[in-house]
Protein backbone atom coordinates (compact mmCIF):
# COMPACT_ATOMS: atom_id res chain seq x y z
CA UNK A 1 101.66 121.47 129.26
CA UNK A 2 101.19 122.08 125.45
CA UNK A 3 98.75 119.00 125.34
CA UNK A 4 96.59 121.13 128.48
CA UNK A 5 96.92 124.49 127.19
CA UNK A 6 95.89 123.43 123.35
CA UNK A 7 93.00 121.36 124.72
CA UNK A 8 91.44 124.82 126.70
CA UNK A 9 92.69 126.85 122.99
CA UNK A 10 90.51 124.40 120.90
CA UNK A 11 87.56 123.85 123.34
CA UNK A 12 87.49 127.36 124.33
CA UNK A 13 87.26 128.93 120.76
CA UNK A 14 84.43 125.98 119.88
CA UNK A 15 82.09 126.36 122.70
CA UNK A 16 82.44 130.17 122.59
CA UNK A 17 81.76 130.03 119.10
CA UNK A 18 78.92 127.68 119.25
CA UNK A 19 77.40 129.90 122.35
CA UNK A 20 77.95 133.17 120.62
CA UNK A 21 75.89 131.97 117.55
CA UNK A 22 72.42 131.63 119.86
CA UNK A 23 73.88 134.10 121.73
CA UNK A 24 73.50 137.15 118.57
CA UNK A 25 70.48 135.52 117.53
CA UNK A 26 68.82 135.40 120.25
CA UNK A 27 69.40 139.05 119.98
CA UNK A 28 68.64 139.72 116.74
CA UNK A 29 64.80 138.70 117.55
CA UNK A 30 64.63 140.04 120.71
CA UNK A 31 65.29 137.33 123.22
CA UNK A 32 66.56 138.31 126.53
CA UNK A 33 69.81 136.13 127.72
CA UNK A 34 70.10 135.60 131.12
CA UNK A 35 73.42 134.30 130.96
CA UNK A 36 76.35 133.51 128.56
CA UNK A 37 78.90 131.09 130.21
CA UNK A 38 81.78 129.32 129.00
CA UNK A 39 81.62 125.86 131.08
CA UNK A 40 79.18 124.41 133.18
CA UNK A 41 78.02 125.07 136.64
CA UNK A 42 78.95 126.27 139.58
CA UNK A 43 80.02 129.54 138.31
CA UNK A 44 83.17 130.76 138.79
CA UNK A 45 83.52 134.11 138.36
CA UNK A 46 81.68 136.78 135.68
CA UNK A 47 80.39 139.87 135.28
CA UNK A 48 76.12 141.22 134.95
CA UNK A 49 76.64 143.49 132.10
CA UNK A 50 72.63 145.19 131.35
CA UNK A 51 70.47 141.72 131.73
CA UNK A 52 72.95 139.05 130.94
CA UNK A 53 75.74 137.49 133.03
CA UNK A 54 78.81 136.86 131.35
CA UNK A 55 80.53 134.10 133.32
CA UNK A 56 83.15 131.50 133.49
CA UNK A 57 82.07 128.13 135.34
CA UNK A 58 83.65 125.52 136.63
CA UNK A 59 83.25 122.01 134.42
CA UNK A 60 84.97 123.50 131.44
CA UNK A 61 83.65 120.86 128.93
CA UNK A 62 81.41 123.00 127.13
CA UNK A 63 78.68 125.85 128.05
CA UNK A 64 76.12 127.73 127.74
CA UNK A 65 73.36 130.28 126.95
CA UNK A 66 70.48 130.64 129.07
CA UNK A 67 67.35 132.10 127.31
CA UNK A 68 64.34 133.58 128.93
CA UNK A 69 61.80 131.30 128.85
CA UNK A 70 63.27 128.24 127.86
CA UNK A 71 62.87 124.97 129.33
CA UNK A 72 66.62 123.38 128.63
CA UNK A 73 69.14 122.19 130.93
CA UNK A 74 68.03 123.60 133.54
CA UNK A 75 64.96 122.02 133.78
CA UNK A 76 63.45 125.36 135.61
CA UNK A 77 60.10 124.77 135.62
CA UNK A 78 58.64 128.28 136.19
CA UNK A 79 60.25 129.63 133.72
CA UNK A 80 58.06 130.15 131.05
CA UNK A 81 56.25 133.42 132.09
CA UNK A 82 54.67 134.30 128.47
CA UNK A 83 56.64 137.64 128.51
CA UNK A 84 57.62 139.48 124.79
CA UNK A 85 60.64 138.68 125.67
CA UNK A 86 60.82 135.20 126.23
CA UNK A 87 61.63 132.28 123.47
CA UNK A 88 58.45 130.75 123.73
CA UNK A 89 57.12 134.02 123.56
CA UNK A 90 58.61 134.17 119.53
CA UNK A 91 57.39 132.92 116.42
CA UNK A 92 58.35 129.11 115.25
CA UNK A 93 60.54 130.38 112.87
CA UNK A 94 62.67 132.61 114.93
CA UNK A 95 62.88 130.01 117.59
CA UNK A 96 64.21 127.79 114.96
CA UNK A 97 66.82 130.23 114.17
CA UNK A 98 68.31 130.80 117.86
CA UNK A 99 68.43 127.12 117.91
CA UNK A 100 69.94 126.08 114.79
CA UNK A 101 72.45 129.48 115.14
CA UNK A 102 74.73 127.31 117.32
CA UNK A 103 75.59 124.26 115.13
CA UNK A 104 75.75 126.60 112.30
CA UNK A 105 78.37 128.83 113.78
CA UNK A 106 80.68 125.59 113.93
CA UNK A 107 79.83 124.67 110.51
CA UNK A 108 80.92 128.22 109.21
CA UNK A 109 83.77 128.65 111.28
CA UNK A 110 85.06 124.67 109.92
CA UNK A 111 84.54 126.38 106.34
CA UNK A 112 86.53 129.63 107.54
CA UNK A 113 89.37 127.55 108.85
CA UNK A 114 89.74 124.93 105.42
CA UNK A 115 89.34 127.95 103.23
CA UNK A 116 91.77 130.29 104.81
CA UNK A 117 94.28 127.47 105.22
CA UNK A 118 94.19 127.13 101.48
CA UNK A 119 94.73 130.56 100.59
CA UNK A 120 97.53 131.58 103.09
CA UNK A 121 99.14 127.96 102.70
CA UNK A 122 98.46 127.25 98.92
CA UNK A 123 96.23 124.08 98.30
CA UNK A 124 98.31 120.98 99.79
CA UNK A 125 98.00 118.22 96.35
CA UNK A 126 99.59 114.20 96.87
CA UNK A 127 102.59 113.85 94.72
CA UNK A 128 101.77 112.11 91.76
CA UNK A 129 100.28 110.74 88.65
CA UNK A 130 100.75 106.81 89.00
CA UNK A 131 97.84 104.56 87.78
CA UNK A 132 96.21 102.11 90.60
CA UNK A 133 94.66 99.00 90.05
CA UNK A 134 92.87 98.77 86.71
CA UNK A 135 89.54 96.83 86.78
CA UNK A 136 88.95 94.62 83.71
CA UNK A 137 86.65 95.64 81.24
CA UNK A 138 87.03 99.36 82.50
CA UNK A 139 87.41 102.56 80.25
CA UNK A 140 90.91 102.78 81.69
CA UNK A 141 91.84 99.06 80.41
CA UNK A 142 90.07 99.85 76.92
CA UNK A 143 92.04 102.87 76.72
CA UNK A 144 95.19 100.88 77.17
CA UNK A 145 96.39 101.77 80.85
CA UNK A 146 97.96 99.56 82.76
CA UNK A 147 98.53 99.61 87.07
CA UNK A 148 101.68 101.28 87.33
CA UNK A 149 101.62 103.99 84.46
CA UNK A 150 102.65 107.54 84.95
CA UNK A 151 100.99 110.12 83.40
CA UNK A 152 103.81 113.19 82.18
CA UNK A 153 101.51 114.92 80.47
CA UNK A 154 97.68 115.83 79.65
CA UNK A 155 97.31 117.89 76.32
CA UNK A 156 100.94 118.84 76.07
CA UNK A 157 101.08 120.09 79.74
CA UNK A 158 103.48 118.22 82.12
CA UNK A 159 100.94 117.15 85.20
CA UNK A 160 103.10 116.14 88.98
CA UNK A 161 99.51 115.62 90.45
CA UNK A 162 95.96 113.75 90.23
CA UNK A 163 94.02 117.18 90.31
CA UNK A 164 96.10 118.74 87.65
CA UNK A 165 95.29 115.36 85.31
CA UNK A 166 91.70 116.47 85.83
CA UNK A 167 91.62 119.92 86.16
CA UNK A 168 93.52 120.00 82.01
CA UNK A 169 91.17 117.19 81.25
CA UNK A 170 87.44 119.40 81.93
CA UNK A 171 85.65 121.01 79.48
CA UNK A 172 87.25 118.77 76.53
CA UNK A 173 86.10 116.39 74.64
CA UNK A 174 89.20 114.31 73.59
CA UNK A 175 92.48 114.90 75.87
CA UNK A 176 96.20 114.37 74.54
CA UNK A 177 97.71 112.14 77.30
CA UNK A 178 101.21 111.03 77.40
CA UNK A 179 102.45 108.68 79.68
CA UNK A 180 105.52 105.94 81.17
CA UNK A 181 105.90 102.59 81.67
CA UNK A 182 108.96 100.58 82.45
CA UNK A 183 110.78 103.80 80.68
CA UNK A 184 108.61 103.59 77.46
CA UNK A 185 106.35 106.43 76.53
CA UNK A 186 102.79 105.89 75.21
CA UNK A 187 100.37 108.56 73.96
CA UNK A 188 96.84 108.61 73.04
CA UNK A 189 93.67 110.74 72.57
CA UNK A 190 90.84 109.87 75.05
CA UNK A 191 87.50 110.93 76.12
CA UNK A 192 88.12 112.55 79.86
CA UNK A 193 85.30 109.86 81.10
CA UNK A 194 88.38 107.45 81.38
CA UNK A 195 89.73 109.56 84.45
CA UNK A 196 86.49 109.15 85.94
CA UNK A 197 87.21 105.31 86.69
CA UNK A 198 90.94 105.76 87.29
CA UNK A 199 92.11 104.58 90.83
CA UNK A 200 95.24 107.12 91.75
CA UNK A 201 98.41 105.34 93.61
CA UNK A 202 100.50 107.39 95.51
CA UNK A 203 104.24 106.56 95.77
CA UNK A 204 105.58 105.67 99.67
CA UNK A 205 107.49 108.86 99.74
CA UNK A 206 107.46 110.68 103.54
CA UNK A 207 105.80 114.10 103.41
CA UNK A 208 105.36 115.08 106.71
CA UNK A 209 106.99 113.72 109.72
CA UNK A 210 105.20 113.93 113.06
CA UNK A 211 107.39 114.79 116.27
CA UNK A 212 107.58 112.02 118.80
CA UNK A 213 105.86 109.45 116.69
CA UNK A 214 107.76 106.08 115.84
CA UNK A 215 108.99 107.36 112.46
CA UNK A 216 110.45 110.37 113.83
CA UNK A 217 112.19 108.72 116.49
CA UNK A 218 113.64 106.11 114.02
CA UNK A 219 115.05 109.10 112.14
CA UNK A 220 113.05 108.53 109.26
CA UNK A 221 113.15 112.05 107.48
CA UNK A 222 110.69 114.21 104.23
CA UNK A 223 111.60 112.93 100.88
CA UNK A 224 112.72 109.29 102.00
CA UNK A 225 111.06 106.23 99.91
CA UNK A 226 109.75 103.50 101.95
CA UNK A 227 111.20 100.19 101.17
CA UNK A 228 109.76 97.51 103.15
CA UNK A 229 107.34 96.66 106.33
CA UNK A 230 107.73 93.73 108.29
CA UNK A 231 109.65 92.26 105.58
CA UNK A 232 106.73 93.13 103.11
CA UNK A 233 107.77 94.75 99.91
CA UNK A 234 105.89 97.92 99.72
CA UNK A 235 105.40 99.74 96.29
CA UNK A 236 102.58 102.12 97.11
CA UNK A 237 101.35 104.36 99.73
CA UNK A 238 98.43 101.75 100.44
CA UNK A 239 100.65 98.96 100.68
CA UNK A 240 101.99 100.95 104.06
CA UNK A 241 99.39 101.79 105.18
CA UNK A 242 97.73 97.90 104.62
CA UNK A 243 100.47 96.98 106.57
CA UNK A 244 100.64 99.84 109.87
CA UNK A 245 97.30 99.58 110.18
CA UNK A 246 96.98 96.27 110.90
CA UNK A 247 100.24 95.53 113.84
CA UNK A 248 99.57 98.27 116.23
CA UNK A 249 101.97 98.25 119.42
CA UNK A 250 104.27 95.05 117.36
CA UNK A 251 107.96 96.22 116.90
CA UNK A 252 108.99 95.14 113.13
CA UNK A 253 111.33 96.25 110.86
CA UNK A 254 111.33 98.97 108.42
CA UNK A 255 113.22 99.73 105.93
CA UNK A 256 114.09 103.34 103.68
CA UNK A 257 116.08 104.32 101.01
CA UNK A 258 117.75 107.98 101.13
CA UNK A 259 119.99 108.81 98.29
CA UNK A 260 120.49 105.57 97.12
CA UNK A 261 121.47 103.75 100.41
CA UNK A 262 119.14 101.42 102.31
CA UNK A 263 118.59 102.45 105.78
CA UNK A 264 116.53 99.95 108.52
CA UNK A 265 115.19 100.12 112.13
CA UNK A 266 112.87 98.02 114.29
CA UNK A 267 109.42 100.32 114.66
CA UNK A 268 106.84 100.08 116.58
CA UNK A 269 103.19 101.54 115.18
CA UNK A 270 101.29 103.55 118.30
CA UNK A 271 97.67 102.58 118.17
CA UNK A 272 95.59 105.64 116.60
CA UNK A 273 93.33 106.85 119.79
CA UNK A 274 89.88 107.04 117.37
CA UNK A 275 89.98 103.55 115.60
CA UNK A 276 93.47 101.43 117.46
CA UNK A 277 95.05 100.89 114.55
CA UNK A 278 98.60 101.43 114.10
CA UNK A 279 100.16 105.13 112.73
CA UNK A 280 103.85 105.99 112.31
CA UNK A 281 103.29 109.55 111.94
CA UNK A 282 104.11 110.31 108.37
CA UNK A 283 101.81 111.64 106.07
CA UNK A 284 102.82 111.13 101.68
CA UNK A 285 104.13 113.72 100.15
CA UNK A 286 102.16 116.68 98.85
CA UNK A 287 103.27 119.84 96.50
CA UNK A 288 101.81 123.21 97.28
CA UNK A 289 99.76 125.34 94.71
CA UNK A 290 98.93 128.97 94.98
CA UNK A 291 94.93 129.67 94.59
CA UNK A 292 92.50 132.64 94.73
CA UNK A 293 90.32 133.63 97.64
CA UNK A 294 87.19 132.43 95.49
CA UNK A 295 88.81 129.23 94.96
CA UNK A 296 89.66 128.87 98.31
CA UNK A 297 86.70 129.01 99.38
CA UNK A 298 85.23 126.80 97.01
CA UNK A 299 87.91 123.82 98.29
CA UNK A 300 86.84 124.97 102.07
CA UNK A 301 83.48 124.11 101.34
CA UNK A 302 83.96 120.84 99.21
CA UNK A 303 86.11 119.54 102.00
CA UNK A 304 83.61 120.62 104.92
CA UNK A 305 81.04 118.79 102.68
CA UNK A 306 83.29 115.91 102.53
CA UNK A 307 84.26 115.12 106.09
CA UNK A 308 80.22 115.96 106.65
CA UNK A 309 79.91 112.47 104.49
CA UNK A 310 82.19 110.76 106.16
CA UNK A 311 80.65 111.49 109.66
CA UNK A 312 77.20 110.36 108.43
CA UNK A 313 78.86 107.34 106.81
CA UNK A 314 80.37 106.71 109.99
CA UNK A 315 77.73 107.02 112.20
CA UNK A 316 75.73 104.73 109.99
CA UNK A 317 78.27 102.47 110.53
CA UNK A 318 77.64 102.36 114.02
CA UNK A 319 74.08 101.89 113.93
CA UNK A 320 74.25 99.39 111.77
CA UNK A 321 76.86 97.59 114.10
CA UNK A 322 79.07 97.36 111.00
CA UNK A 323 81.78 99.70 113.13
CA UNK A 324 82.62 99.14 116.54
CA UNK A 325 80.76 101.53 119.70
CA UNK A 326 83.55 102.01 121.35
CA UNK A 327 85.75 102.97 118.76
CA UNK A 328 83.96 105.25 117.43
CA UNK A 329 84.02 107.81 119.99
CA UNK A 330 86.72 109.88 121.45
CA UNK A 331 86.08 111.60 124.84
CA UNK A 332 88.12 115.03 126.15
CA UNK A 333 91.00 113.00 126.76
CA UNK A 334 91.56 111.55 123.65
CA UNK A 335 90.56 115.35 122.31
CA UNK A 336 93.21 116.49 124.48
CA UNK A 337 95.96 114.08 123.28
CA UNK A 338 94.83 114.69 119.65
CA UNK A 339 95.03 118.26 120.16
CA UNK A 340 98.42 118.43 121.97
CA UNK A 341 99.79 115.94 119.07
CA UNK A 342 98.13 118.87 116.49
CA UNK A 343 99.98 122.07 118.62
CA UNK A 344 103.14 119.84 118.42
CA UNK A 345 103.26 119.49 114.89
CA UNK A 346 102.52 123.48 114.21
CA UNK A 347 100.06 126.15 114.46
CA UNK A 348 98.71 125.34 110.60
CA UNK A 349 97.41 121.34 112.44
CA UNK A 350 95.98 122.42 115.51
CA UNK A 351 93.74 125.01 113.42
CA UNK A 352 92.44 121.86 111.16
CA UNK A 353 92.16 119.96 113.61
CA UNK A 354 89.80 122.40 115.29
CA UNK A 355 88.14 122.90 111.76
CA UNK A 356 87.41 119.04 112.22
CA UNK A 357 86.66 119.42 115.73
CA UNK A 358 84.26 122.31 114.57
CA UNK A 359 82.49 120.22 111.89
CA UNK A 360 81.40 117.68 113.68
CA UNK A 361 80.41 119.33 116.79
CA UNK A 362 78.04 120.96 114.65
CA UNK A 363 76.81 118.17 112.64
CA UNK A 364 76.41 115.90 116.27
CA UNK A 365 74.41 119.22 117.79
CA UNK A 366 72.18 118.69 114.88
CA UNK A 367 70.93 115.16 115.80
CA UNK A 368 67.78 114.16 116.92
CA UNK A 369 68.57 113.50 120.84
CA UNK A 370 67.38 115.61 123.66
CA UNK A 371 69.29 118.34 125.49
CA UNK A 372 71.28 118.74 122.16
CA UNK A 373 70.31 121.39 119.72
CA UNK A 374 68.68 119.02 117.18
CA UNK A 375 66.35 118.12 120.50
CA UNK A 376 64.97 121.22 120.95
CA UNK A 377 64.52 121.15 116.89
CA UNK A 378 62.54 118.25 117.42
CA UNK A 379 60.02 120.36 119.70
CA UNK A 380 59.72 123.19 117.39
CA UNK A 381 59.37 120.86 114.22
CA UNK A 382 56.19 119.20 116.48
CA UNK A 383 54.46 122.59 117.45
CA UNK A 384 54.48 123.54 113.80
CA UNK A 385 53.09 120.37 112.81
CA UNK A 386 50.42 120.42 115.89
CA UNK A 387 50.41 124.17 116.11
CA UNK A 388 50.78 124.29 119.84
CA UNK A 389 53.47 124.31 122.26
CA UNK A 390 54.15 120.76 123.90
CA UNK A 391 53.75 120.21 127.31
CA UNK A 392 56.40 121.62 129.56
CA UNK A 393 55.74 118.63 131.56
CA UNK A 394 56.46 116.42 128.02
CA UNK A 395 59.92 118.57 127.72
CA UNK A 396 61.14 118.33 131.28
CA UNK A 397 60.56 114.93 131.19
CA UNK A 398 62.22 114.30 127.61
CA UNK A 399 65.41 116.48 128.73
CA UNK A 400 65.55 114.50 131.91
CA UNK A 401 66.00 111.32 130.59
CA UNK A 402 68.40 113.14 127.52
CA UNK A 403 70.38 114.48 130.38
CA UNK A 404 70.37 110.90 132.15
CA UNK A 405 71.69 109.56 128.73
CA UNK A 406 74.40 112.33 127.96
CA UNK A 407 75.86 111.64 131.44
CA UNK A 408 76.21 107.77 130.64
CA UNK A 409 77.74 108.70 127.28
CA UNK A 410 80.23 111.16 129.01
CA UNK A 411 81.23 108.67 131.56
CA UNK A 412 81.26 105.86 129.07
CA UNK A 413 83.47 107.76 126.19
CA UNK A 414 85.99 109.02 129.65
CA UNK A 415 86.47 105.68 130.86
CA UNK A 416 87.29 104.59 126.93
CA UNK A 417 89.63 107.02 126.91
CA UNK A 418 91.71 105.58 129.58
CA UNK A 419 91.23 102.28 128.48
CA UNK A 420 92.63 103.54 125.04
CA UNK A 421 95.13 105.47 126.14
CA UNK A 422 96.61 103.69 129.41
């Protein structure tokens, strides 16, 4: 039940979202809706409020705004009538607006989420200052690091995290650094351009623990130190996750130390529903810091801009056959499961994960394929470059065969979400 009713919470708030955003503009420049429906047709039930009905349909895996003459979805075509009130009745540039109002609405409202987050919850920082590999002939090896050195301090202030290493070392010239190894302290005075090439290790010490995952079952608990995997040694958080990652759905023994004593239980690693490879459920520790509004904001927008990059890296990854089709796309069920797993694990998840949800529905609206918003872009991009409208013919035809493909895709990405999950 809470998988079903936080799938209809996160879908609902995205598509209304999204719909709203061409929905106000649309009325800003003086195109007349028609209707405003959450889901797809047939319609359920609504209400004609002056000239727009405000409806809920029955396919509830999206929606949508019907504008006066606009050749979309629908594929109505009579409906272009050349009335002031139509869309192709408006200039290029407010057409582009309606248009690109959608996608942008999820982009702002992923920002809104990450920011917010940060500035009721304080920004979330991985525990510790440990030095990673060291590459030979590096700044780092010149300025006499070595993999497994903890920094204590940067310019006489104690640092516990990465970002507080570089946040002390900007704006300076030379930084004071103090750091451990093997219980030895070692100081020096160093150019910050040495952080720049410093790989961070993170200790395997549990943050968060995920309800009904493996770990959580096993009783592993916050604050315990991961021992060993499969009989691997593990000294860093990538050495775990090296070694999860790669036996999904194999039962192997783990072992934790809590207080001194060694604990152990067989595991067995779920396979992730995106990728198939194997999770526990634990996340690595983190320490909370207090931040401004302005600030907030600031770390909203770096991480929207972030996980933008990593959606274009992925979906270049794809093209280029370098990442697998099939796992690189999640359908509603595997939505669904992601979102109950979110609602599960508290309020604060299921809103990022609809911040992530939010992202990249509005980065995917934006691409080039027909029916989607960046389709329709497409067609205003060419009647500004042609200056005249292209054939309704052309864009009935084009939508068609987008439609035909979107349908293929849906069906396809479903039955991969069975396959994945059953």
């Amino acid at each position: 039940m809470i998988t079903i009713l936080a799938f209809i919470f996160v879908l609902g708030v995205l598509v209304f979202i999204h719909e709203f955003g061409h929905f106000i503009m649309a009325k800003i420049v003086g195109i007349r809706v028609e209707r405003f429906s959450l889901g797809f047709p047939p319609r359920m039930f609504g209400k004609k409020i002056g000239e727009t009905d405000y409806c809920i349909s029955w396919v509830p895996i999206g929606g949508y705004v019907k504008l006066s003459g606009m050749i979309d979805e629908s594929m109505e075509k009579n409906s272009v009538k050349g009335e002031p009130w139509e869309f192709m009745s408006k200039p290029v540039y407010q057409r582009f607006l309606v248009i690109f109002a959608g996608p942008m609405m999820n982009i702002l409202l992923a920002l809104f989420i990450f920011s917010m987050s940060t500035y009721l919850t304080g920004l979330n920082e991985p525990l510790g200052t440990t030095v990673g590999t060291v590459k030979q002939g590096s700044f780092v090896e010149q300025a006499g690091f070595q993999k497994g050195d903890q920094i204590v301090s940067v310019n006489d202030k104690p640092v516990e995290t990465w970002m507080q290493v570089e946040e002390l070392s900007e704006g300076n010239d030379q930084v004071n650094v103090t750091w451990k190894r093997n219980g030895e302290t070692f100081s020096g005075s160093f150019s910050p351009v040495v952080f720049d090439s410093v790989q961070q290790s993170l200790p395997p010490v549990v943050g968060d623990v995920i309800n009904d995952y493996p770990a959580s079952k096993v009783g592993i608990e916050k604050g315990d130190l991961i021992v060993s995997v499969k009989g691997q040694p593990i000294n860093t958080w990538n050495d775990l996750t090296d070694v999860i990652h790669d036996i999904p759905d194999q039962q192997v023994t783990i072992q934790w130390e809590r207080n001194g004593e060694i604990l152990s239980s067989e595991i067995t690693p779920v396979p992730e529903p995106t990728d198939g490879t194997g999770r526990i459920g634990i996340s690595f520790l983190t320490v909370s810091r207090d931040v401004g509004l302005f600030y907030s904001f600031y770390m909203g927008t770096q991480y929207s801009i972030n996980l933008t990059r990593l959606v274009y890296r992925s979906l270049k990854s794809v093209i280029s056959g370098r990442e697998s089709f099939k796992n690189a796309f999640g359908g509603p069920i595997v939505i669904a499961k992601m979102a109950g797993e979110s609602a599960r694990s508290g309020a604060g998840n299921l809103f990022i994960f609809m911040a992530f949800l939010s992202l990249n529905l509005g980065f995917l609206n934006l691409l080039p394929i027909p029916v989607l918003d960046g389709g329709h872009l497409v067609f205003i991009f060419i009647e500004a470059i042609i200056r005249r409208p292209v054939p309704d013919k052309t864009k009935i035809v084009v939508q068609q065969i987008g439609m035909a493909l979107l349908l293929a895709f849906m069906v396809f990405v479903i039955i991969n979400d069975i396959r994945r999950i059953w």
